[in-house]
C-alpha atoms as a PDB file:
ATOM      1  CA  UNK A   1     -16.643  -9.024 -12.901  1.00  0.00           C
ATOM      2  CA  UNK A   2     -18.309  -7.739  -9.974  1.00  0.00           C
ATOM      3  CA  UNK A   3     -15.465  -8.273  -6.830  1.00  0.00           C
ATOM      4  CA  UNK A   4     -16.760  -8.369  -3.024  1.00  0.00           C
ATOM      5  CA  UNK A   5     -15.127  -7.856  -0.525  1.00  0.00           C
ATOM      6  CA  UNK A   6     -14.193  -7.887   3.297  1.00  0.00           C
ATOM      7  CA  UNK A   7     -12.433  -8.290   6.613  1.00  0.00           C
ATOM      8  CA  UNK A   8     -13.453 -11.118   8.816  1.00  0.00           C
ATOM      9  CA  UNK A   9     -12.725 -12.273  12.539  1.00  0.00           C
ATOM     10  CA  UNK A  10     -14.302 -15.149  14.611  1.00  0.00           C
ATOM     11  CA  UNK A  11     -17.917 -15.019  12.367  1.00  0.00           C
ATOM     12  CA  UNK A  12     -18.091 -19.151  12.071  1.00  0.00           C
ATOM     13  CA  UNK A  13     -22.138 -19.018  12.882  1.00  0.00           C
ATOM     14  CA  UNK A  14     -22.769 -16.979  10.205  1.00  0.00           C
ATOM     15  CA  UNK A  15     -19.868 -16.651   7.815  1.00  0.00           C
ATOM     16  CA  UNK A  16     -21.673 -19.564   5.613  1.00  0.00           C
ATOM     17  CA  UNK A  17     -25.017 -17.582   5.421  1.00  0.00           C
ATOM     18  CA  UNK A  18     -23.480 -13.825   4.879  1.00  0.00           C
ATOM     19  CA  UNK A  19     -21.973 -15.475   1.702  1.00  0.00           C
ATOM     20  CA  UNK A  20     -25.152 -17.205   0.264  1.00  0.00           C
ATOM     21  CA  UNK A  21     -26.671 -14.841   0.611  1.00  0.00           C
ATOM     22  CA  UNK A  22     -24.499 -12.117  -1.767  1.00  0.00           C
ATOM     23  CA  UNK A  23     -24.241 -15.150  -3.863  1.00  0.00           C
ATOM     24  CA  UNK A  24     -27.390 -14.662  -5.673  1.00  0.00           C
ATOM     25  CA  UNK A  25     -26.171 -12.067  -7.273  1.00  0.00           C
ATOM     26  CA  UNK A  26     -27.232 -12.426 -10.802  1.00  0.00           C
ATOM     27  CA  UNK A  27     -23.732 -11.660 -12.484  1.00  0.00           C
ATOM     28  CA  UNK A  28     -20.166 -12.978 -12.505  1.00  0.00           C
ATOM     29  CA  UNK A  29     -18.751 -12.477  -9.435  1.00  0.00           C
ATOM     30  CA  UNK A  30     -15.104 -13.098  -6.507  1.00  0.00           C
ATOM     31  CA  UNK A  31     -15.297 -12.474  -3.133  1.00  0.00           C
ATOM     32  CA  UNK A  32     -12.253 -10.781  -1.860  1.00  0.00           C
ATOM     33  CA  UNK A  33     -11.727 -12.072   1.841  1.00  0.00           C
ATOM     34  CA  UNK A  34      -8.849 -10.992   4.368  1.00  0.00           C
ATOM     35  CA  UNK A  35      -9.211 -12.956   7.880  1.00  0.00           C
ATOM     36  CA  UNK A  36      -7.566 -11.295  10.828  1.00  0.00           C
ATOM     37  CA  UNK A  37      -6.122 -14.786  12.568  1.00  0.00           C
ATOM     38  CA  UNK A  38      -9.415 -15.900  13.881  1.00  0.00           C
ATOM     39  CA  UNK A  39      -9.340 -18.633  16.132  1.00  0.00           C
ATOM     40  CA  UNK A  40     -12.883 -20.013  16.088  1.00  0.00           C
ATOM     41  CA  UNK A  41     -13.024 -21.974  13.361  1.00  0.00           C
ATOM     42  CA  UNK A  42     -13.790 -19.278  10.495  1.00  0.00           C
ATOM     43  CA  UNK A  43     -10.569 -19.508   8.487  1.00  0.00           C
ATOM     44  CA  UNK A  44     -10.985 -23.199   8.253  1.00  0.00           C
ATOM     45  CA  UNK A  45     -14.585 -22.694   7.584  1.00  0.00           C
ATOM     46  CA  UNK A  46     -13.734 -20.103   4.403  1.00  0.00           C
ATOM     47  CA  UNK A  47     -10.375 -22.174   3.232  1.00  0.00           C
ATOM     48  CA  UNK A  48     -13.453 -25.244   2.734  1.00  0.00           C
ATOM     49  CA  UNK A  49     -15.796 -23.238   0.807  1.00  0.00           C
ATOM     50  CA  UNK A  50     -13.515 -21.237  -1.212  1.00  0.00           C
ATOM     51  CA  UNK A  51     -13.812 -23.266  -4.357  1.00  0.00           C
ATOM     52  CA  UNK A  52     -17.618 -23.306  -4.136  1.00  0.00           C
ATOM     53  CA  UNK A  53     -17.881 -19.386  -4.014  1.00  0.00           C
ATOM     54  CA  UNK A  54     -14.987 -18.226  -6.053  1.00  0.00           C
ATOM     55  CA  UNK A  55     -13.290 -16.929  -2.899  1.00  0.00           C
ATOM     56  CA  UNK A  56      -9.980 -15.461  -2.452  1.00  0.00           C
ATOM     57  CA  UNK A  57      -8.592 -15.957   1.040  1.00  0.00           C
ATOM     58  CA  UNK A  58      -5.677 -14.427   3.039  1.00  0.00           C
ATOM     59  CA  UNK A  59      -4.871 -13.977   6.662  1.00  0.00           C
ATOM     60  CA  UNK A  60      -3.522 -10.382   7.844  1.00  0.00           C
ATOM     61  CA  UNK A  61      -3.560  -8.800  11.224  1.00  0.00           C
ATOM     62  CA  UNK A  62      -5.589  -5.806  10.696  1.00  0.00           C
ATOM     63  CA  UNK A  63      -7.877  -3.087  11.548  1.00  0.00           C
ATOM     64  CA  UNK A  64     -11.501  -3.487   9.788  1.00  0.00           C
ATOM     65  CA  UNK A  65     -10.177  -0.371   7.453  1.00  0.00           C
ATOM     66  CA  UNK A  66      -6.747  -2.076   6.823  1.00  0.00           C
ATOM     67  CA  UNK A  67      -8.368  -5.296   5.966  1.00  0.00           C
ATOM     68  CA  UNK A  68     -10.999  -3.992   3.509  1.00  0.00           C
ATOM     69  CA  UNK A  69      -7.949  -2.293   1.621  1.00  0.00           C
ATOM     70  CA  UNK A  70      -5.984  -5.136   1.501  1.00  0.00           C
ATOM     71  CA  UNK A  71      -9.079  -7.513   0.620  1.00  0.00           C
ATOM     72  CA  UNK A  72      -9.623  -5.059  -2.780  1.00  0.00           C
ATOM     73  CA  UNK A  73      -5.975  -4.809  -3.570  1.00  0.00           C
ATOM     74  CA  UNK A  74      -5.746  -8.627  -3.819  1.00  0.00           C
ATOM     75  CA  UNK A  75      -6.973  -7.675  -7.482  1.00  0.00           C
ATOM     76  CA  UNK A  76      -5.203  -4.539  -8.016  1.00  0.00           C
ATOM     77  CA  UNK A  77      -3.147  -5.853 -11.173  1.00  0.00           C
ATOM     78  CA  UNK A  78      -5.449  -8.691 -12.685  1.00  0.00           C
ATOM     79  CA  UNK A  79      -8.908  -6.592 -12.394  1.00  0.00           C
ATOM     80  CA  UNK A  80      -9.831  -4.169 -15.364  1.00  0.00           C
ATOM     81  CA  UNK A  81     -11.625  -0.332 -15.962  1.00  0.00           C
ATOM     82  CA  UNK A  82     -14.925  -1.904 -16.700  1.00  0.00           C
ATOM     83  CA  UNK A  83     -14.875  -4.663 -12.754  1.00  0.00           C
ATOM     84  CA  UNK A  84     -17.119  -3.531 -10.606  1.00  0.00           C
ATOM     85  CA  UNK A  85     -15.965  -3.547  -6.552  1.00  0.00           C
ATOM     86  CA  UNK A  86     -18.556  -4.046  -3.439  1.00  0.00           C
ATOM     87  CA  UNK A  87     -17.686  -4.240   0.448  1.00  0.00           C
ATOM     88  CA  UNK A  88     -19.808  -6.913   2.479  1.00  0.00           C
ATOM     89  CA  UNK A  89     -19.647  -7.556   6.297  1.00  0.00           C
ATOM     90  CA  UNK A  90     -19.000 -11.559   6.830  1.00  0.00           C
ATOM     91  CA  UNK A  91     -21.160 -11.336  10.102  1.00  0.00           C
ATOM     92  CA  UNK A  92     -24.287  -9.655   8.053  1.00  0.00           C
ATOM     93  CA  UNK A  93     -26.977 -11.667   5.473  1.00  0.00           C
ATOM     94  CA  UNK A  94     -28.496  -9.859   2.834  1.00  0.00           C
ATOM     95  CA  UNK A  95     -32.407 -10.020   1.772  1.00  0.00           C
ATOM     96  CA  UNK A  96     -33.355 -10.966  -1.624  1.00  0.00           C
ATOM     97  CA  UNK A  97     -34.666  -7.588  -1.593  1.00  0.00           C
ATOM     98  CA  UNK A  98     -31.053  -6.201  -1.246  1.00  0.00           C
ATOM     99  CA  UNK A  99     -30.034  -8.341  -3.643  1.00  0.00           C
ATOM    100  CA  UNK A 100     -31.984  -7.035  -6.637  1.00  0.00           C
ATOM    101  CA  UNK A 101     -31.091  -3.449  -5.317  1.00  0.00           C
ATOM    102  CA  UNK A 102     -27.606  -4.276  -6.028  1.00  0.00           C
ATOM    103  CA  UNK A 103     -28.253  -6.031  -9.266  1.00  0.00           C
ATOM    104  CA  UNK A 104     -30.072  -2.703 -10.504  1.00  0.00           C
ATOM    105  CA  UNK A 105     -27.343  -0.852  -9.010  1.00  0.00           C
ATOM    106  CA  UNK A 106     -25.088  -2.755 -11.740  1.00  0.00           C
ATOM    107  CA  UNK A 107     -27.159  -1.768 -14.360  1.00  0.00           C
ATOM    108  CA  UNK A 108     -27.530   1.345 -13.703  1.00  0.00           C
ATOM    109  CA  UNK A 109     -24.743   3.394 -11.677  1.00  0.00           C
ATOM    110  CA  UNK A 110     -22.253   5.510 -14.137  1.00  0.00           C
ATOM    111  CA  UNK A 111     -18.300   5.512 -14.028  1.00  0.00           C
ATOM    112  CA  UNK A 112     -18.528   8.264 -11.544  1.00  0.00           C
ATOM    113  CA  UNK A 113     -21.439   6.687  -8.924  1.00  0.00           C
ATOM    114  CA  UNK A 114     -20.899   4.874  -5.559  1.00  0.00           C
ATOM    115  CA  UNK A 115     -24.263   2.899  -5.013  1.00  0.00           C
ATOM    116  CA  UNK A 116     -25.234   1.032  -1.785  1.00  0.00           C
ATOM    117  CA  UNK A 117     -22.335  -0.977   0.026  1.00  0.00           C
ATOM    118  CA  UNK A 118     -20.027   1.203  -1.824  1.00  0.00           C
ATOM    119  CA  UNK A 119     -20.672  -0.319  -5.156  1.00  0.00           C
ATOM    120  CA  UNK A 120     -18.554   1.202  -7.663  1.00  0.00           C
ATOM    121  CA  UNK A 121     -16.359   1.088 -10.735  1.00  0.00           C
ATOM    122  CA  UNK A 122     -12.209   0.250 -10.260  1.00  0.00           C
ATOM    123  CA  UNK A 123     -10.869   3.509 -10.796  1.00  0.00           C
ATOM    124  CA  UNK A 124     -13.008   4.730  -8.327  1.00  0.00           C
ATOM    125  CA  UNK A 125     -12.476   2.242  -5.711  1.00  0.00           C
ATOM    126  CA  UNK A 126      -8.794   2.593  -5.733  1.00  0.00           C
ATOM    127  CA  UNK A 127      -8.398   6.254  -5.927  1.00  0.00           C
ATOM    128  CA  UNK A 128     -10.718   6.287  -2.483  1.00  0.00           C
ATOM    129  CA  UNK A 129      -8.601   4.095   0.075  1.00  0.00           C
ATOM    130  CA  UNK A 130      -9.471   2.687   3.362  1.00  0.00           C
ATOM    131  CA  UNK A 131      -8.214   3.891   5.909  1.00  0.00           C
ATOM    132  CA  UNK A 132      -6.492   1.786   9.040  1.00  0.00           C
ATOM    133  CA  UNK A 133      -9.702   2.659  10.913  1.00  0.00           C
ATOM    134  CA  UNK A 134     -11.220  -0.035  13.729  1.00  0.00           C
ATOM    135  CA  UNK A 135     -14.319   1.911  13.825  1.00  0.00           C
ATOM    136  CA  UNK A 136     -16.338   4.672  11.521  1.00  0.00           C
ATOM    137  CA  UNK A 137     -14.350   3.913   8.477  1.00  0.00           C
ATOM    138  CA  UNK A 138     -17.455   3.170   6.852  1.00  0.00           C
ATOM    139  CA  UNK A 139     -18.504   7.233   7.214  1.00  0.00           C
ATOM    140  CA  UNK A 140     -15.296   8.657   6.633  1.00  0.00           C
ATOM    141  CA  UNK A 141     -15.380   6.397   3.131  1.00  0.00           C
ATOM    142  CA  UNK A 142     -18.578   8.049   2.167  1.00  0.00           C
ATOM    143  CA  UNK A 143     -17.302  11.644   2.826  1.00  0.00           C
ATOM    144  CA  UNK A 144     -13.917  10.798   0.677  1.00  0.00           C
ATOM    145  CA  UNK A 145     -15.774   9.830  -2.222  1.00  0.00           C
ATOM    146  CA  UNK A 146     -18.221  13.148  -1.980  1.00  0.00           C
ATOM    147  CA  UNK A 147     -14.906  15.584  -1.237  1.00  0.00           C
ATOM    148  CA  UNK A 148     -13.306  13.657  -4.735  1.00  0.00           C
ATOM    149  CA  UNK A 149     -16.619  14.403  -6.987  1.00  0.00           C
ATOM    150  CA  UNK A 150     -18.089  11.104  -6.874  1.00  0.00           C
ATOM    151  CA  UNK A 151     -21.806  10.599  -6.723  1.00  0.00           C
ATOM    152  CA  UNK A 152     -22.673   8.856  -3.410  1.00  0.00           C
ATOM    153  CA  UNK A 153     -26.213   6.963  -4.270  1.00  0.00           C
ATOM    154  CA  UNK A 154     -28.376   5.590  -1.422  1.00  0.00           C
ATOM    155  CA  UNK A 155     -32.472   4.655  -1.513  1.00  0.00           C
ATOM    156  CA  UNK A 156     -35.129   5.303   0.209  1.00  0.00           C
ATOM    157  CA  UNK A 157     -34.809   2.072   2.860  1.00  0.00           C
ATOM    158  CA  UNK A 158     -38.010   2.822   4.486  1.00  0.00           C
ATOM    159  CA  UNK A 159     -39.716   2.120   1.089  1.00  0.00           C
ATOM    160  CA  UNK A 160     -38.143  -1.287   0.281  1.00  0.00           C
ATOM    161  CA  UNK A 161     -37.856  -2.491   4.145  1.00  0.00           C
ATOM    162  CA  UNK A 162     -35.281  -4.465   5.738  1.00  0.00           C
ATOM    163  CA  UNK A 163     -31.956  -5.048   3.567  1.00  0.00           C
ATOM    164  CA  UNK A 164     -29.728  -6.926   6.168  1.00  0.00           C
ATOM    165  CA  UNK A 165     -30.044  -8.385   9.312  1.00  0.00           C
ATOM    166  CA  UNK A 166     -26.767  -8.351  11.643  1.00  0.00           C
ATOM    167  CA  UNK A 167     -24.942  -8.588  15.271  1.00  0.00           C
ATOM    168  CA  UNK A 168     -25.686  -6.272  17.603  1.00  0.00           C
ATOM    169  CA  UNK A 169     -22.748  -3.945  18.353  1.00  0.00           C
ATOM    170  CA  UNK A 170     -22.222  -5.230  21.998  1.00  0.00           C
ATOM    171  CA  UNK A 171     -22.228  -9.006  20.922  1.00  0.00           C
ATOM    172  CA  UNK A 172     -20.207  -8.468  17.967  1.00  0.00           C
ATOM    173  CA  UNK A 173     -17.169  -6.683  19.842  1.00  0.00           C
ATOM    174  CA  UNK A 174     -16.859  -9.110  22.402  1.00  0.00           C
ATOM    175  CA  UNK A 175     -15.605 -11.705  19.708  1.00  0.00           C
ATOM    176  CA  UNK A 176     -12.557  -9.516  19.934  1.00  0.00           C
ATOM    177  CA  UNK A 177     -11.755  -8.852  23.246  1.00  0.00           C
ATOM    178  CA  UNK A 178     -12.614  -9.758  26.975  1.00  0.00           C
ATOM    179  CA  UNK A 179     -12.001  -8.140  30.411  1.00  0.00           C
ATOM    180  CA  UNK A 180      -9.631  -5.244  30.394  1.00  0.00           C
ATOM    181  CA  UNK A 181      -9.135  -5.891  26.582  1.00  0.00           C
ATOM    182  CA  UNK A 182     -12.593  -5.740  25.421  1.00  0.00           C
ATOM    183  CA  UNK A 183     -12.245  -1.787  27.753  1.00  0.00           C
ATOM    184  CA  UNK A 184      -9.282  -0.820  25.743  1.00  0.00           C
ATOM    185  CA  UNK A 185     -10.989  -2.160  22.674  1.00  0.00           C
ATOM    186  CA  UNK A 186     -13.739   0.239  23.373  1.00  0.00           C
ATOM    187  CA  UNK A 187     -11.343   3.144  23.936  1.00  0.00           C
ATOM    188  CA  UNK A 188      -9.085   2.240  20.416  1.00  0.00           C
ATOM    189  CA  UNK A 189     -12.788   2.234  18.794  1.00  0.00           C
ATOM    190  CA  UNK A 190     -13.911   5.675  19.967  1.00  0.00           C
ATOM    191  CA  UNK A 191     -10.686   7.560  18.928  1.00  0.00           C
ATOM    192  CA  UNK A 192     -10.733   5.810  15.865  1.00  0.00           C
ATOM    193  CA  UNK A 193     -14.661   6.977  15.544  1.00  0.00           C
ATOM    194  CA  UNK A 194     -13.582  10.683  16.190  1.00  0.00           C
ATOM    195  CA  UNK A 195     -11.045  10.597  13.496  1.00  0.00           C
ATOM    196  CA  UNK A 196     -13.298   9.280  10.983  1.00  0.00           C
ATOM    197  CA  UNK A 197     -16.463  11.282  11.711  1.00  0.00           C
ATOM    198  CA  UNK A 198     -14.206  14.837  12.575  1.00  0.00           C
ATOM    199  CA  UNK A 199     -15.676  14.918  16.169  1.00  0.00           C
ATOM    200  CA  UNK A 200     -12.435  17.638  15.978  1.00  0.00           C
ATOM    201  CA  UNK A 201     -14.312  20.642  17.812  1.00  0.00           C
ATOM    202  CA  UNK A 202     -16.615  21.044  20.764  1.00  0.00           C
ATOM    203  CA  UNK A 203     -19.480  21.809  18.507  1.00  0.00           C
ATOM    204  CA  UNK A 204     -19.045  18.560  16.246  1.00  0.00           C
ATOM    205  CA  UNK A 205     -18.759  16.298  19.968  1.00  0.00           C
ATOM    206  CA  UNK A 206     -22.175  18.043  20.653  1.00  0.00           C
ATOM    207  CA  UNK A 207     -23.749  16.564  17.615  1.00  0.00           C
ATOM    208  CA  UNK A 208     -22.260  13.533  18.078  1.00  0.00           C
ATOM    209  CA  UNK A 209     -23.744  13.152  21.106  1.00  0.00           C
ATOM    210  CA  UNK A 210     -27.042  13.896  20.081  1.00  0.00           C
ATOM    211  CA  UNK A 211     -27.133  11.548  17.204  1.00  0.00           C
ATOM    212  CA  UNK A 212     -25.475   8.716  19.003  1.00  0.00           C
ATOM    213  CA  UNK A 213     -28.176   9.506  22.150  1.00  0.00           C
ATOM    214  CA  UNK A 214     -25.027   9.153  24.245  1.00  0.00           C
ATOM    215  CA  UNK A 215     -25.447   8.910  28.049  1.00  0.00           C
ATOM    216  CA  UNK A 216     -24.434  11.838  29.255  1.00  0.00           C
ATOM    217  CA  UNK A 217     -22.817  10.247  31.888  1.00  0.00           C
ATOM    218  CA  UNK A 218     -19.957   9.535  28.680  1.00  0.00           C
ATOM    219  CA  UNK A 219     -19.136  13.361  28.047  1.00  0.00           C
ATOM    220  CA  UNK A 220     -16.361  13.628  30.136  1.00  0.00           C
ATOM    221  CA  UNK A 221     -15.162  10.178  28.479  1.00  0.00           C
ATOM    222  CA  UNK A 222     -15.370  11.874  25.607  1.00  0.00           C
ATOM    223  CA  UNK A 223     -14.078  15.052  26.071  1.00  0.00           C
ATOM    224  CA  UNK A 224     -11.134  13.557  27.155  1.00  0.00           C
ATOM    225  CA  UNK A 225     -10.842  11.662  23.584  1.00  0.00           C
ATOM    226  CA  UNK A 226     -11.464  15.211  21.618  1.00  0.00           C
ATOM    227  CA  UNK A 227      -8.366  16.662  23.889  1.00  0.00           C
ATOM    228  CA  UNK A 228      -6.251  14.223  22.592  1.00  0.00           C
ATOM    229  CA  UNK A 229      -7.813  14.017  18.858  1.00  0.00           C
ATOM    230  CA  UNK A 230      -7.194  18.182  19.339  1.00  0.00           C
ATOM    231  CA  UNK A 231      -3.045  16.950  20.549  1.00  0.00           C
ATOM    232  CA  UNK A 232      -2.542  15.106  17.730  1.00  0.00           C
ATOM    233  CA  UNK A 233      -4.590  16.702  14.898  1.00  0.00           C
ATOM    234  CA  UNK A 234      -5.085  13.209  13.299  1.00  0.00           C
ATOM    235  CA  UNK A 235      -8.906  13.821  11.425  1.00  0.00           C
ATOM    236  CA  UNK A 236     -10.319  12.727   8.454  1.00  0.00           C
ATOM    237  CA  UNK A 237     -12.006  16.391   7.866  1.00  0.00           C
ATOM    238  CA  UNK A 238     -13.784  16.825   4.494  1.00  0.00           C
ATOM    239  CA  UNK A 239     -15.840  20.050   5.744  1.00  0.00           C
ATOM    240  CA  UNK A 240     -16.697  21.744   9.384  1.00  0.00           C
ATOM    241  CA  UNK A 241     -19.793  19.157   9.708  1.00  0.00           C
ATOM    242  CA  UNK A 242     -19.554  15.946  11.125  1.00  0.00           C
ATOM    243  CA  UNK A 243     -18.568  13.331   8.127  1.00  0.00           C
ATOM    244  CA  UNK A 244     -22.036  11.805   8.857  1.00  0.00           C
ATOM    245  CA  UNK A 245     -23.981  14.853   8.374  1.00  0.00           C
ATOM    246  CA  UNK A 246     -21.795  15.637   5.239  1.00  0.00           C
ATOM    247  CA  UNK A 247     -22.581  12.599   3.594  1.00  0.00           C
ATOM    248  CA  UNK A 248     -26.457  13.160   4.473  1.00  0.00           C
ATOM    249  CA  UNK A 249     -26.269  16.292   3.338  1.00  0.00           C
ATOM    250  CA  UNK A 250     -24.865  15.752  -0.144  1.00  0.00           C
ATOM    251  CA  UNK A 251     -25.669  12.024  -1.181  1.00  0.00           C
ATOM    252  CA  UNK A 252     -28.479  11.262  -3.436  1.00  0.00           C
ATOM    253  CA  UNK A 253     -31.531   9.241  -3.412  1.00  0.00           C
ATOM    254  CA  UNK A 254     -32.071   7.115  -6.506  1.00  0.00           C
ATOM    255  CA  UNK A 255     -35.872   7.079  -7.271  1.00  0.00           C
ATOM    256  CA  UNK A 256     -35.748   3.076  -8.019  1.00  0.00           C
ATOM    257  CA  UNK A 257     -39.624   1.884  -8.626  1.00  0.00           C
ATOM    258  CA  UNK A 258     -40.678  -0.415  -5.975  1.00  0.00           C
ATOM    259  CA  UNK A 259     -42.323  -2.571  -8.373  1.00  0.00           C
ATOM    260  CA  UNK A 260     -39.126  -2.943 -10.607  1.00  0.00           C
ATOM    261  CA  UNK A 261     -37.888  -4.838  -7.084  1.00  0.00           C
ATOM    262  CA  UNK A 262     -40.828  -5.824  -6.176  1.00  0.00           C
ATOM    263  CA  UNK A 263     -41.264  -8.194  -9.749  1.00  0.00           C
ATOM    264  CA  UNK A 264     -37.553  -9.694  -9.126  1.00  0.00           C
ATOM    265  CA  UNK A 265     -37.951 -10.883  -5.967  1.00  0.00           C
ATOM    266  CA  UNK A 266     -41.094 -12.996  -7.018  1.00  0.00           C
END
């Protein structure tokens, strides 16, 4: 049983499509689906279609870490050694060309492998938790399953092209939050983001900066946030890099043959 699985909140235009999309997946599969009390229409929309994609559904006030954790532990007790576990964003579709990625993944990744959108065995999964993370939990994920000995697998996107197409950040935060919310949104995100990447030293905000091409206009902003990160010591620090450059450094390309992909997507 391959088990996907996310957090969702306010996604009603494209909910239906993310789904169809993963659904093409050429094995036995569940999506595992926590909704955070949208009020658009999406709950409604997934409690119709639930039936028709094998979905299980709950509503929880969470974080997008929180939500993924409590999406996979829906199956904690019922799923076996040998079930294979995926994260999916609801307000992302998938190409056919991911799709066949994924389906090689299955055939291919070991006990010990994370492939893609986290694609991995049970034991795996469960012994790498999510953290209650709003923002960058996706990073400090990736570095947790390097620092535990797992194989973190990626490809080569610029040979196979486009494998999603999704909101922009701007548009997709302000189904959250307006006015002075959407602000403190913004300010919850970017702690949240320097706990998960360790933006814990002076050096590491630096980098940060330079990958993100922040405005520079933002450092004081953001030195204020590594003062209190540096108060209350609250990191997710797998090595003195930031977690993005630690997972660069030390994941692996899988040499898949274009024309393996290629021939399945026909």
């Amino acid at each position: 049983m391959l088990y996907i699985y996310g957090t969702v909140y306010n996604n009603k235009n494209i909910v239906i499509n993310s789904i169809e999309s993963l659904s093409k997946i050429n094995v036995e599969k569940t999506f595992l689906i926590v909704d955070n009390y949208s009020n658009d229409g999406t709950y409604e929309i997934l409690n119709g279609i639930k039936d028709q994609y094998n979905i299980k559904l709950k509503r929880i006030k969470c974080s997008r870490g929180f939500g993924r954790q409590k999406s996979v532990e829906m199956v904690l007790k019922e799923s076996s050694n040998t079930d294979l576990f995926m994260v999916f964003d609801l307000d992302t579709v998938y190409t056919d060309v991911f799709i066949k990625l994924i389906e090689y993944g299955i055939q291919n990744i070991d006990k010990r492998g994370v492939f893609l959108n986290q694609l991995c065995y049970k034991e795996v999964n469960f012994n790498t938790p999510w953290r209650d993370l709003n923002y960058g939990e996706d990073w400090e994920r990736k570095a947790h399953f390097i620092h535990s000995g797992y194989t973190l697998i990626n490809v080569d996107t610029a040979k196979f092209g486009k494998l999603n197409y999704n909101e922009k950040y701007e548009k997709r935060e302000k189904r959250y939050a307006n006015g002075i919310t959407y602000y403190k949104r913004l300010i919850k995100n970017n702690i949240d983001l320097f706990r998960a990447w360790n933006i814990s030293s002076y050096k590491n905000l630096k980098l940060y900066m330079k990958i993100a091409n922040a405005k520079k206009s933002y450092f004081i902003f953001l030195l204020l946030i590594l003062v209190y990160i540096k108060l209350f010591n609250n990191v997710y620090k797998y090595s003195d890099d930031l977690n993005i450059i630690y997972v660069r450094k030390n994941q692996k390309i899988m040499d898949i043959p274009k024309v393996k992909i290629r021939e399945v997507t026909k």
